[in-house]
C-alpha atoms as a PDB file:
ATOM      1  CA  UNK A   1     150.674 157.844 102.761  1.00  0.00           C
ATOM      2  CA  UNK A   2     147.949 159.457 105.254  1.00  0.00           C
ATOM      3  CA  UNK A   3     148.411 158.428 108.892  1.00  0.00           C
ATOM      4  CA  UNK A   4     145.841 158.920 111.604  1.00  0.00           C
ATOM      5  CA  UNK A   5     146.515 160.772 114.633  1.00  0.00           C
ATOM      6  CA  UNK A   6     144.027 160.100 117.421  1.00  0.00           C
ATOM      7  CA  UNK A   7     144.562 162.167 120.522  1.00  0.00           C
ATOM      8  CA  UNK A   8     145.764 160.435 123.579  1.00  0.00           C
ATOM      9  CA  UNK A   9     142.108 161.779 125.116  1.00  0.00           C
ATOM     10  CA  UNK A  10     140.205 160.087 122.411  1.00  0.00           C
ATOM     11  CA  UNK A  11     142.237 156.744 122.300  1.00  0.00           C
ATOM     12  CA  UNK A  12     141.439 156.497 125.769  1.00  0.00           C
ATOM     13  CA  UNK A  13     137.626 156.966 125.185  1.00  0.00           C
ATOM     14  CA  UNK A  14     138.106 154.089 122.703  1.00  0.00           C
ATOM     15  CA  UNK A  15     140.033 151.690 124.498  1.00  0.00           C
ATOM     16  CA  UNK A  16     137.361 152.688 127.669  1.00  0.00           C
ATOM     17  CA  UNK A  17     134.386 150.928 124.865  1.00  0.00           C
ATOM     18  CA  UNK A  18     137.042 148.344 123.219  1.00  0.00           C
ATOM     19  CA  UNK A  19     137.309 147.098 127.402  1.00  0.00           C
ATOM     20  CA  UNK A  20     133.281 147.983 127.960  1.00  0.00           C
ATOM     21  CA  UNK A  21     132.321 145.987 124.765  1.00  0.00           C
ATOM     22  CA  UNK A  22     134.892 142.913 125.277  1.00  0.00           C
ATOM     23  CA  UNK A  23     133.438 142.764 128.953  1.00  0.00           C
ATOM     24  CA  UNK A  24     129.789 142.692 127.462  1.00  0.00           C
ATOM     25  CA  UNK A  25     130.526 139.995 125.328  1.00  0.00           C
ATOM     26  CA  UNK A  26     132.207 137.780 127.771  1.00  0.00           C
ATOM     27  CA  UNK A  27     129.189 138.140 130.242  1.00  0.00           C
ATOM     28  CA  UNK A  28     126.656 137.555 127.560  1.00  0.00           C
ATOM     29  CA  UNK A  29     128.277 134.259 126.755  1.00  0.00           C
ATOM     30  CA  UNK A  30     129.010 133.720 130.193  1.00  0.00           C
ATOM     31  CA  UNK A  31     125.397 134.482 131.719  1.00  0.00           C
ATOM     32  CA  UNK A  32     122.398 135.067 129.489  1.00  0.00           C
ATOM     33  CA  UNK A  33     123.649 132.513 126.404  1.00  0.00           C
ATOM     34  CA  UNK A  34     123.282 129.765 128.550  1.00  0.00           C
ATOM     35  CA  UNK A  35     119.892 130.625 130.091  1.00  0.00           C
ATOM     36  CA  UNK A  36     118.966 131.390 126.270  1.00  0.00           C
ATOM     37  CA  UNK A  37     120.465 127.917 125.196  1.00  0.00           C
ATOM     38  CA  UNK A  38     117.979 126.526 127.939  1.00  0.00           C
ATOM     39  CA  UNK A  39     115.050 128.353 127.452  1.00  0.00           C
ATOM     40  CA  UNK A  40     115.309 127.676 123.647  1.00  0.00           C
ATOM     41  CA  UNK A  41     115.827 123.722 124.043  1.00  0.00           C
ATOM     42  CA  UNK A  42     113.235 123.574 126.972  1.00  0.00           C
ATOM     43  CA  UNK A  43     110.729 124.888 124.167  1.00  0.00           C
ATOM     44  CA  UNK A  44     111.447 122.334 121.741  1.00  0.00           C
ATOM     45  CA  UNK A  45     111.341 119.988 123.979  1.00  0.00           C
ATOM     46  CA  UNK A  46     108.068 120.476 125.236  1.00  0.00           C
ATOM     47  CA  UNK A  47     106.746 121.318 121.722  1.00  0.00           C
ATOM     48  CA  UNK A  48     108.072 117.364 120.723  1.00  0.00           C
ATOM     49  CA  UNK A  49     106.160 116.105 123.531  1.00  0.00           C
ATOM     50  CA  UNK A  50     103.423 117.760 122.575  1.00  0.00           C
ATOM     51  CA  UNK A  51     103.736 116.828 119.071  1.00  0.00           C
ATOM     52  CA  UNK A  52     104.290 113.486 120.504  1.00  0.00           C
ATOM     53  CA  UNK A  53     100.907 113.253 122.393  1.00  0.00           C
ATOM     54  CA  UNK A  54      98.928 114.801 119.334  1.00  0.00           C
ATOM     55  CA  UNK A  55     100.485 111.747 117.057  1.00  0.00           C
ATOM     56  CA  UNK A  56      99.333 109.526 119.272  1.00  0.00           C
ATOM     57  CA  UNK A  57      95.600 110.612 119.657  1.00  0.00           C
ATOM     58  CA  UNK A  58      95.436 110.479 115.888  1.00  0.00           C
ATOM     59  CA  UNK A  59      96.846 107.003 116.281  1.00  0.00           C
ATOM     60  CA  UNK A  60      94.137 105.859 118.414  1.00  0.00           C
ATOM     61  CA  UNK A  61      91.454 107.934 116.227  1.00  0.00           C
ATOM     62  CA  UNK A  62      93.221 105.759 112.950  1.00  0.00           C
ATOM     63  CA  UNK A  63      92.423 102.518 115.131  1.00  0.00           C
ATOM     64  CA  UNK A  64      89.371 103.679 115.723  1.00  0.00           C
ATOM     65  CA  UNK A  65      87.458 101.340 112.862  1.00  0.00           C
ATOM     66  CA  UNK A  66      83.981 100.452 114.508  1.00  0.00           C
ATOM     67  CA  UNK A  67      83.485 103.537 116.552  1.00  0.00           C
ATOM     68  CA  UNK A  68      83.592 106.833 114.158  1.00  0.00           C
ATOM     69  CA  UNK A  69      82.351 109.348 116.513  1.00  0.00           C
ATOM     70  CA  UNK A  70      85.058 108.999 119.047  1.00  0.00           C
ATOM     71  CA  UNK A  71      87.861 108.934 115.890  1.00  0.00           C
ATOM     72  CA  UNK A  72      86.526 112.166 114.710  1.00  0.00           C
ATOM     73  CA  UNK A  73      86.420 113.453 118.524  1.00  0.00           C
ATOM     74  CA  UNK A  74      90.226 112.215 118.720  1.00  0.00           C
ATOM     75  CA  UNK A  75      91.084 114.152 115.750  1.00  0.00           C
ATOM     76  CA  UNK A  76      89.596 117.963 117.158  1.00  0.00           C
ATOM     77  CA  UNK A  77      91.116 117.170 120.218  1.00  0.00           C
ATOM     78  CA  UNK A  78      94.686 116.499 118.930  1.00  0.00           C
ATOM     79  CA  UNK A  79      94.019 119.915 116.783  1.00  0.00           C
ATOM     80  CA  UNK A  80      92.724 121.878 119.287  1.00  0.00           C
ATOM     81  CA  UNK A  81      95.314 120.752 121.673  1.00  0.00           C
ATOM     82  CA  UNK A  82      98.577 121.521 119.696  1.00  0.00           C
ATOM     83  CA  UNK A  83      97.298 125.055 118.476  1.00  0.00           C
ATOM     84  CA  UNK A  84      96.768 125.813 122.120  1.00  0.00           C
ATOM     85  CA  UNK A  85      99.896 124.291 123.325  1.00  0.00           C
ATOM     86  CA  UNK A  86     102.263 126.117 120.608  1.00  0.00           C
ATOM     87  CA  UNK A  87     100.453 129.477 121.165  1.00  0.00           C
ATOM     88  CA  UNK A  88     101.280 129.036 125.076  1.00  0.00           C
ATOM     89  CA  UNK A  89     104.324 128.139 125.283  1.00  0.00           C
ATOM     90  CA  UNK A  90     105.626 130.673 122.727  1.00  0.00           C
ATOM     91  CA  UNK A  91     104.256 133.461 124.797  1.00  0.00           C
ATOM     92  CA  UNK A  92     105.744 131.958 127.961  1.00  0.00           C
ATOM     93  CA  UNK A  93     109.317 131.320 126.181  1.00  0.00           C
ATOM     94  CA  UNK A  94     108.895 134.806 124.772  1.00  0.00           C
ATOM     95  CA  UNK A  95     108.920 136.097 128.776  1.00  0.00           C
ATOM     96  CA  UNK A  96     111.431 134.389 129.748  1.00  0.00           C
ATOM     97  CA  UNK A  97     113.590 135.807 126.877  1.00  0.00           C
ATOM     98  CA  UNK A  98     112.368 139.249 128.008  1.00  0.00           C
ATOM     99  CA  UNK A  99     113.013 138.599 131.381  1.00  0.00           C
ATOM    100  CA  UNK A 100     117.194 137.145 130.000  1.00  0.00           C
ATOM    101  CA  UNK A 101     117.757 140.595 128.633  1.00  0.00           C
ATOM    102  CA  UNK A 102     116.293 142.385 131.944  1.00  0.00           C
ATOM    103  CA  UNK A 103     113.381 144.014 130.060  1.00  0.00           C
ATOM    104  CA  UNK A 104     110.923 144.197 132.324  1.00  0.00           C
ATOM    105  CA  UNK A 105     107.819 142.868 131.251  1.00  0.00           C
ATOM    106  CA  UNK A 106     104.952 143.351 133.814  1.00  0.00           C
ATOM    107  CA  UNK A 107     104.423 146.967 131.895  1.00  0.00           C
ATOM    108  CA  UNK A 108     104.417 145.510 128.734  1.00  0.00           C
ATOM    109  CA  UNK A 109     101.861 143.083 129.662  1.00  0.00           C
ATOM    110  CA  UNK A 110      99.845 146.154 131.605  1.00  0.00           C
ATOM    111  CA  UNK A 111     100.152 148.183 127.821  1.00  0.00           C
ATOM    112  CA  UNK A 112      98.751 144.822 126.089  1.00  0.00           C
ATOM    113  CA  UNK A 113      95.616 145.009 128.616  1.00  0.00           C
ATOM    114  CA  UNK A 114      95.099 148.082 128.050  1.00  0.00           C
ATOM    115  CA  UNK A 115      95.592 148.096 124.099  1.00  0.00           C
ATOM    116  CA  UNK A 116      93.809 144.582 124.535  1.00  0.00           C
ATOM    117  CA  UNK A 117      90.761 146.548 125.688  1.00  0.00           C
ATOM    118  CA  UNK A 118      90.792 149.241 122.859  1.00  0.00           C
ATOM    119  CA  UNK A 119      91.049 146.095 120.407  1.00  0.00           C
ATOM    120  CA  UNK A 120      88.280 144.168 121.998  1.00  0.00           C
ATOM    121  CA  UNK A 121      86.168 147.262 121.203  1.00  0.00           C
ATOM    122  CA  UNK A 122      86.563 146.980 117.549  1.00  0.00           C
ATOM    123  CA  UNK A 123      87.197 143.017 117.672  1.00  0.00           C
ATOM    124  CA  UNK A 124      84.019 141.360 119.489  1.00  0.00           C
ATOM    125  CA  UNK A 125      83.334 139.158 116.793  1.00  0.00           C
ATOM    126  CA  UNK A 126      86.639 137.590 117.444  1.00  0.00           C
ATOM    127  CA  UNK A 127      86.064 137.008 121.231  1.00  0.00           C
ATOM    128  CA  UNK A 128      82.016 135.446 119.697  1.00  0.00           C
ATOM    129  CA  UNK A 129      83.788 133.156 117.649  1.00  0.00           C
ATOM    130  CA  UNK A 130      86.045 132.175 120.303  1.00  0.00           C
ATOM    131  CA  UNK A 131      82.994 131.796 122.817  1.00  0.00           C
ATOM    132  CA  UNK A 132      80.967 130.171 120.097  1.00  0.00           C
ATOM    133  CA  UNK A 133      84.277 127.491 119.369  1.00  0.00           C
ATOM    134  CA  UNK A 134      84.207 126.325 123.352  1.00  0.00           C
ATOM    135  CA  UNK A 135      80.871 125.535 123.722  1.00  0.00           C
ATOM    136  CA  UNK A 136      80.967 123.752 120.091  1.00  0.00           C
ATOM    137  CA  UNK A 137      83.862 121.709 121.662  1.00  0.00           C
ATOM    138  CA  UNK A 138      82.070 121.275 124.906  1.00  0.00           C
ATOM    139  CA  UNK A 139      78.697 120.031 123.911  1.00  0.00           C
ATOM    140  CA  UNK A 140      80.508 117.754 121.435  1.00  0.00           C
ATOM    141  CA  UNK A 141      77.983 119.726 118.657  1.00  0.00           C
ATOM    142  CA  UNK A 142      80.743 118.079 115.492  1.00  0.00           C
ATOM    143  CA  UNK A 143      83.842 116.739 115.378  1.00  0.00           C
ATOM    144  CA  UNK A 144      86.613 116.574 112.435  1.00  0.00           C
ATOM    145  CA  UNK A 145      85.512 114.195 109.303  1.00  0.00           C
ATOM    146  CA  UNK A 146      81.711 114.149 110.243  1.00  0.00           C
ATOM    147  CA  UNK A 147      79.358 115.516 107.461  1.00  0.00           C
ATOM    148  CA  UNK A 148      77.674 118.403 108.792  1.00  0.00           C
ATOM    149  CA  UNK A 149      75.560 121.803 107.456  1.00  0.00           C
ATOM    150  CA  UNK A 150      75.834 124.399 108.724  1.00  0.00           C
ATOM    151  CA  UNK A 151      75.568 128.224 108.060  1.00  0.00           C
ATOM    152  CA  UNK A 152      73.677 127.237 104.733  1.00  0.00           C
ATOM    153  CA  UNK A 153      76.718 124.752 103.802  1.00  0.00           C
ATOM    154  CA  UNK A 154      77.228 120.759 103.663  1.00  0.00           C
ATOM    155  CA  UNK A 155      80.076 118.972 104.027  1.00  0.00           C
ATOM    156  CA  UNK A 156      82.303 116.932 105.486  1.00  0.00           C
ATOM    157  CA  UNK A 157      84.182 119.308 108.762  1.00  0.00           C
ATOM    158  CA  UNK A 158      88.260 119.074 107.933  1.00  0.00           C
ATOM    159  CA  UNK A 159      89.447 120.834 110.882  1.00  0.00           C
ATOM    160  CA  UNK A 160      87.644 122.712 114.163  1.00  0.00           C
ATOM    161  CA  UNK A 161      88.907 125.618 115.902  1.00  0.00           C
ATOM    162  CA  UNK A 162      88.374 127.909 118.194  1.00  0.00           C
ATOM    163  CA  UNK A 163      88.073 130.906 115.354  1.00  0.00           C
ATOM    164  CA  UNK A 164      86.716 128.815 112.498  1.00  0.00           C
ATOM    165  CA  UNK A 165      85.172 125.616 111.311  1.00  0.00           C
ATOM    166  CA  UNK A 166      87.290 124.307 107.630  1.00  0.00           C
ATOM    167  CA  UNK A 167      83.943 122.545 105.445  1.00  0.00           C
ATOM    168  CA  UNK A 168      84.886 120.970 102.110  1.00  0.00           C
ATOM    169  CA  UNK A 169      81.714 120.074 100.005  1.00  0.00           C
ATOM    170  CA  UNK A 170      81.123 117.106  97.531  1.00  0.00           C
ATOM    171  CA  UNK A 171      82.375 119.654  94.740  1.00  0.00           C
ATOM    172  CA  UNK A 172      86.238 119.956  96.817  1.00  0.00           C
ATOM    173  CA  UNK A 173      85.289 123.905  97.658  1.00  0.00           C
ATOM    174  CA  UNK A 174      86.698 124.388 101.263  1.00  0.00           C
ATOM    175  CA  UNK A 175      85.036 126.566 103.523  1.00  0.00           C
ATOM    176  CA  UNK A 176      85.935 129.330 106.490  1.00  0.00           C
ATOM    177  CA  UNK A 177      82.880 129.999 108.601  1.00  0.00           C
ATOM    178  CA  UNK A 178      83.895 131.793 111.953  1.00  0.00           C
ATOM    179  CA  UNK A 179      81.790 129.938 114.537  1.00  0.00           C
ATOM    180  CA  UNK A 180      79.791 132.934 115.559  1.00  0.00           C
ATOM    181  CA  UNK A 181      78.396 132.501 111.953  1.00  0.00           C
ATOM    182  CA  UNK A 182      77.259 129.101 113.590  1.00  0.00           C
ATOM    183  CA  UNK A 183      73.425 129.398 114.898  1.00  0.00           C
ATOM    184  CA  UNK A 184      71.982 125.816 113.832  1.00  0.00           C
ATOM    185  CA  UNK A 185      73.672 122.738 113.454  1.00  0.00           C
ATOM    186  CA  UNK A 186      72.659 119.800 111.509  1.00  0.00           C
ATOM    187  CA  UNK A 187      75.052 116.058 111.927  1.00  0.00           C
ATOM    188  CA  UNK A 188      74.440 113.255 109.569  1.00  0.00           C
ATOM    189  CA  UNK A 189      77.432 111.446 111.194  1.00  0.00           C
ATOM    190  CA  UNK A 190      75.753 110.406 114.709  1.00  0.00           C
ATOM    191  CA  UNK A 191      73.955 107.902 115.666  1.00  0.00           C
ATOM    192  CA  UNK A 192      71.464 106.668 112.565  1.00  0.00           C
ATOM    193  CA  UNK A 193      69.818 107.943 109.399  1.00  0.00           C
ATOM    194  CA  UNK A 194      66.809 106.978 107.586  1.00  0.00           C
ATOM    195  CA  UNK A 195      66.571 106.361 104.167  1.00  0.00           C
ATOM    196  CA  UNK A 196      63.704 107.582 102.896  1.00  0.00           C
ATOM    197  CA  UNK A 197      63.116 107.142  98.831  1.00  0.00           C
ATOM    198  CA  UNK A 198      59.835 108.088  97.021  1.00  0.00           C
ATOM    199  CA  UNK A 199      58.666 105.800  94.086  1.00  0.00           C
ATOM    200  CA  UNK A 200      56.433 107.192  91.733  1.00  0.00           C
ATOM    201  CA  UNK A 201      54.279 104.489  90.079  1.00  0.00           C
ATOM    202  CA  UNK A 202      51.085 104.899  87.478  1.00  0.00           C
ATOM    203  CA  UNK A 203      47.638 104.578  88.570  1.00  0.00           C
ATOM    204  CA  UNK A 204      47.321 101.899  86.378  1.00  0.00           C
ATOM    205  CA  UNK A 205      49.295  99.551  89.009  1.00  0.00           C
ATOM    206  CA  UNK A 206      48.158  97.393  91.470  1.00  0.00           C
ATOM    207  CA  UNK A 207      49.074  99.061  94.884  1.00  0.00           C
ATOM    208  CA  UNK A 208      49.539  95.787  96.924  1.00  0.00           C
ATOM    209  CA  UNK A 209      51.316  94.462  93.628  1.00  0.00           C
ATOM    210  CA  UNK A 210      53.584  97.843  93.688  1.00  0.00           C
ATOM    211  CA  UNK A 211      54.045  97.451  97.833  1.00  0.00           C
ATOM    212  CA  UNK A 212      54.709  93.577  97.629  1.00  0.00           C
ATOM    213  CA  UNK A 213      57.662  94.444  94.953  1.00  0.00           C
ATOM    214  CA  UNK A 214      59.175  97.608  96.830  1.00  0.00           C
ATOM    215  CA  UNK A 215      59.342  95.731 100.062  1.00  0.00           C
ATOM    216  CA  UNK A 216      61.068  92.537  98.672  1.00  0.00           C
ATOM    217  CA  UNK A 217      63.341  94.689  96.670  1.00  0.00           C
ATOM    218  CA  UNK A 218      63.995  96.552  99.819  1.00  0.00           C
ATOM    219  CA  UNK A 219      64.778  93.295 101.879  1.00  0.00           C
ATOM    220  CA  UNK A 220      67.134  91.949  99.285  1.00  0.00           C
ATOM    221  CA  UNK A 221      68.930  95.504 100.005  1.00  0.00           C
ATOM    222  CA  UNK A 222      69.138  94.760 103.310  1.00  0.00           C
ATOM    223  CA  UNK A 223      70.322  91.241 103.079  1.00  0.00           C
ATOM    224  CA  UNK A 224      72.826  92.075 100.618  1.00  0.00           C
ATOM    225  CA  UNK A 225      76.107  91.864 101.906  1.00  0.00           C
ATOM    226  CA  UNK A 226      77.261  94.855 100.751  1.00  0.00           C
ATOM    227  CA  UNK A 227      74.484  96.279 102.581  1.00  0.00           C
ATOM    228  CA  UNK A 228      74.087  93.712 105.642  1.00  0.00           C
ATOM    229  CA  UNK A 229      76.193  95.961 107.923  1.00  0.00           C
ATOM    230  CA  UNK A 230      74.874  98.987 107.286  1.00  0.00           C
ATOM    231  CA  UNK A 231      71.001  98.571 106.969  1.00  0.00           C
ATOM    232  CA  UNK A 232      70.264  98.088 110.621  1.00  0.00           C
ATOM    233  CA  UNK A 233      66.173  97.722 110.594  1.00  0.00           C
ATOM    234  CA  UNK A 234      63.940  96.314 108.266  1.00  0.00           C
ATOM    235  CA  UNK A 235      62.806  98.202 105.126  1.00  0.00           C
ATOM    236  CA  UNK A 236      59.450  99.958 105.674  1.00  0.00           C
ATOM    237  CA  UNK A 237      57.263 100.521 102.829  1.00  0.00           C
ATOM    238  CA  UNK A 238      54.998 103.631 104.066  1.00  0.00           C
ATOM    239  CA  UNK A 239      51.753 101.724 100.903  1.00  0.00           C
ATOM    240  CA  UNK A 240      50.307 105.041  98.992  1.00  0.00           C
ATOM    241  CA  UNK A 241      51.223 108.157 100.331  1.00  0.00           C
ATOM    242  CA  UNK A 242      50.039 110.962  97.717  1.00  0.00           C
ATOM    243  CA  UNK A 243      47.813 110.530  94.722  1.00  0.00           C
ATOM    244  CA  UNK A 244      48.553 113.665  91.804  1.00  0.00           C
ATOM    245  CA  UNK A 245      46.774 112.807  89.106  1.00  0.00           C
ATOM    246  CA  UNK A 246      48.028 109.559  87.493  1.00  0.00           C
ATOM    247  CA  UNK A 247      51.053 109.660  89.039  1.00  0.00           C
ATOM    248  CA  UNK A 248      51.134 107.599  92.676  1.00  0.00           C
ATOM    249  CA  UNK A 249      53.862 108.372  95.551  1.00  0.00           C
ATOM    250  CA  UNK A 250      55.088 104.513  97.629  1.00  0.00           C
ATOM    251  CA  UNK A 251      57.860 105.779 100.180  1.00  0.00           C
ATOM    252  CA  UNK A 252      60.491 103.132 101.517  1.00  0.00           C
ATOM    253  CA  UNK A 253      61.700 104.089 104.574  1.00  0.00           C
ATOM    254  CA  UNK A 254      65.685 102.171 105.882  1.00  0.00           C
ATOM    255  CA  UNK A 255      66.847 102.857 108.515  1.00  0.00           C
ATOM    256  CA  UNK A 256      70.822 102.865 107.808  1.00  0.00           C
ATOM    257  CA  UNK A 257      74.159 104.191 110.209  1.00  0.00           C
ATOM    258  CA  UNK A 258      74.751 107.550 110.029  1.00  0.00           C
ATOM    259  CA  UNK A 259      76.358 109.285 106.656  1.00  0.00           C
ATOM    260  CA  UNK A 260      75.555 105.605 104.780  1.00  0.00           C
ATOM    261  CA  UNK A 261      72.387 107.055 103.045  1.00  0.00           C
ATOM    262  CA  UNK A 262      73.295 107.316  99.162  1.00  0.00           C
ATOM    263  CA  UNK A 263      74.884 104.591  98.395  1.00  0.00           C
ATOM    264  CA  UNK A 264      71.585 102.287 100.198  1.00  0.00           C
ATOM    265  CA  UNK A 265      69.633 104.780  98.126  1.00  0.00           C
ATOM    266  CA  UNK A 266      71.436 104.285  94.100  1.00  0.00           C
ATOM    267  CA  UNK A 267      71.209 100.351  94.530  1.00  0.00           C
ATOM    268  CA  UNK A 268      67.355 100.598  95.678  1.00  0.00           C
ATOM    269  CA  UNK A 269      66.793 102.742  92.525  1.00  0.00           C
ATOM    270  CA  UNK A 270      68.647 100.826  90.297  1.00  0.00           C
ATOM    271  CA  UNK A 271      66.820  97.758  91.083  1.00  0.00           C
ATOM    272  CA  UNK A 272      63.305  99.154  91.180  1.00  0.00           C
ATOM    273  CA  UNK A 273      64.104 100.299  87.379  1.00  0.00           C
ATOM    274  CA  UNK A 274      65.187  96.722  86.533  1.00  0.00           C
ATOM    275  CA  UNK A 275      62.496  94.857  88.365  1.00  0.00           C
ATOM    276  CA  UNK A 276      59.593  97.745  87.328  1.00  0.00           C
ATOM    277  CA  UNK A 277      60.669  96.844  84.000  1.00  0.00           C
ATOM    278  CA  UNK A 278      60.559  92.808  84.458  1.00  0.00           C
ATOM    279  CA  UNK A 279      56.972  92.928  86.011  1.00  0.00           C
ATOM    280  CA  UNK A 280      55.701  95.328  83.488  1.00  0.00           C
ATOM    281  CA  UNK A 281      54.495  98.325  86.548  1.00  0.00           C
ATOM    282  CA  UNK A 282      55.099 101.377  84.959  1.00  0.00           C
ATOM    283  CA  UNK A 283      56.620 104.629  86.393  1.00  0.00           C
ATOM    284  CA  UNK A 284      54.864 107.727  87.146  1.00  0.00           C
ATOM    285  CA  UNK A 285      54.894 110.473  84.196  1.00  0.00           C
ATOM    286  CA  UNK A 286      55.411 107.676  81.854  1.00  0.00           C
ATOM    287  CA  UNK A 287      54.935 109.313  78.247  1.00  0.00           C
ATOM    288  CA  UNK A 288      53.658 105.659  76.773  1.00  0.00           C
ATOM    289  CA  UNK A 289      50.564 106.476  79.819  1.00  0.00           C
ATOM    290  CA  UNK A 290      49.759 110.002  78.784  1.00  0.00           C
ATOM    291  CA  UNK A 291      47.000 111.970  76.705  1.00  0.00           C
ATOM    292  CA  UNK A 292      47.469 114.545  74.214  1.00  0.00           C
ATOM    293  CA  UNK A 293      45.075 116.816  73.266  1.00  0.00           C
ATOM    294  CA  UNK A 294      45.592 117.644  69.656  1.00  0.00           C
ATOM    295  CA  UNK A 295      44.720 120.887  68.308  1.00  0.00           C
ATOM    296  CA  UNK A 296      41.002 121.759  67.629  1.00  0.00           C
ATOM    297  CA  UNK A 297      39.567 121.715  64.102  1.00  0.00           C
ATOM    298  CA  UNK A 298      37.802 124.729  63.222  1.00  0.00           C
ATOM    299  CA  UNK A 299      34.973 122.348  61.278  1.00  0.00           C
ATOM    300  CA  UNK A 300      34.467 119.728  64.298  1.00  0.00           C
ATOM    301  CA  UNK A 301      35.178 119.204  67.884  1.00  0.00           C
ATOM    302  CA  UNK A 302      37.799 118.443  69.415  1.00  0.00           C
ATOM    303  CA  UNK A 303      39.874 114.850  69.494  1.00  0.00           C
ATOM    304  CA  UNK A 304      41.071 113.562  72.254  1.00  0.00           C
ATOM    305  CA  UNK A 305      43.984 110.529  71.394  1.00  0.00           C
ATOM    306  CA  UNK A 306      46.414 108.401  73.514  1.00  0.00           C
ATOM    307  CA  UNK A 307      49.903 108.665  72.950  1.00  0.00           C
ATOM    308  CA  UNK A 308      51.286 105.526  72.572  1.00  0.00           C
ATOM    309  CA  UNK A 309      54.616 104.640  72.560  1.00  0.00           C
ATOM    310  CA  UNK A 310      55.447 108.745  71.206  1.00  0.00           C
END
């Protein structure tokens, strides 16, 4: 059996740290614990009321029902607002923890501006899509779940930031754009849309026959009350607006509330087929309305046929 002998010298060295380390311990439970208790539980506190108030705009923006616009403005609010909140007061409990420990931190925070300056050098498109995300928010440009395009995309906006605008289109592909991307901006969720759809009809029709039809079938879309709340002005029917050929344009112009276009627009088709079909006014580029030439015979001129019904 080996047995240790530690001169008296060094066992006192050790007992010396044994005392220093026991007396660290005791004031570090005694004094900074405590304050780090606090400082901890003062964070989540003020992170639940935040999370509190957040809940509680998207609340309102849920109850929201007749007035979209100020939903979706409830719902980029509430995001923007407990980002910003989180960000802040995990810097500020991050100081105070500094601060506990007696690091001083003004000279960090002097080494961060100046490091903050060599990164702004190489970073300005950061700082443009931050500028770029406040005056989005502050001239109210789009708000989350309004249909938008922008930066060559459309789609519906899932979530606004300072750095970046999320877009999902109608095929589910989300989108990043950083808002200094951003240069035009095009909303089809304010206000009102209009409608417009083009109906191509033969020559062959009557054009107050072909307007009389498109602007009762119109009017039954309006009055329909699928429709009744959404149509809010009376179907227009523009009468002949382009001539190519055989083939005549009639536009029908609804106005409709804002994002409520297509689903107008697939009833108003599907009853101009079924009523173009009942009255017996055919459709522009309508084979059963067309000429063939055939090819010439080398022993006589050429023939010129209808197609009918090929």
């Amino acid at each position: 059996m080996l047995l240790l002998v530690v001169p008296p010298q060094d066992e006192r060295i050790l007992q010396v740290i044994e005392r220093d380390w026991h007396q660290d311990i005791i004031l570090f439970l005694q004094n900074k614990l405590p304050k780090i208790i606090v400082v901890l539980l003062v964070l989540f506190i003020l992170q639940r009321v935040v999370l509190l108030f957040v809940k509680k705009m998207r609340t309102r923006a849920d109850h929201q029902v007749g007035n979209f616009h100020r939903a979706a403005q409830l719902r980029t609010i509430a995001s923007i607002v407990r980002a910003t909140s989180y960000g802040v007061l995990g810097f500020i409990a991050f100081l105070q923890l500094l601060n506990i420990f007696d690091i001083p931190y003004q000279p960090i925070l002097a080494s961060a501006g100046i490091v903050g300056v060599g990164i702004g050098l190489g970073a300005q498109s950061i700082f443009k899509d931050m500028l770029t995300g406040i005056f989005i928010l502050i001239e109210d440009q789009y708000n989350v779940g309004e249909v938008v395009a922008l930066a060559g995309l459309k789609g519906t906006v899932e979530d606004l930031s300072l750095r970046s605008t999320r877009v999902r289109d109608a095929d589910g592909t989300l989108y990043i754009i950083p808002n200094s991307q951003i240069a035009n901006v095009a909303n089809f969720s304010r206000d009102y849309a209009v409608a417009t759809l083009p109906v191509s009809v033969d020559a062959s029709a009557n054009p107050d026959k072909v307007i009389a039809v498109l602007t009762a079938l119109a009017e039954q879309v309006r009055q329909d009350s699928a429709f009744k709340d959404i149509a809010i002005a009376d179907p227009v029917v523009l009468g002949v607006d382009k001539i190519n050929g055989r083939e005549v344009t009639y536009p029908i112009q609804l106005r409709v509330r804002a994002n409520q276009r297509d689903a107008v627009l697939r009833e108003l088709r599907r009853r101009i087929i079924l009523t173009f079909e009942k009255e017996g006014i055919p459709l522009g580029n309508d084979p059963a309305n067309m000429l063939i030439l055939r090819a010439p015979n080398p022993t006589g001129p050429p023939l010129q046929q209808p197609l009918i019904g090929s």
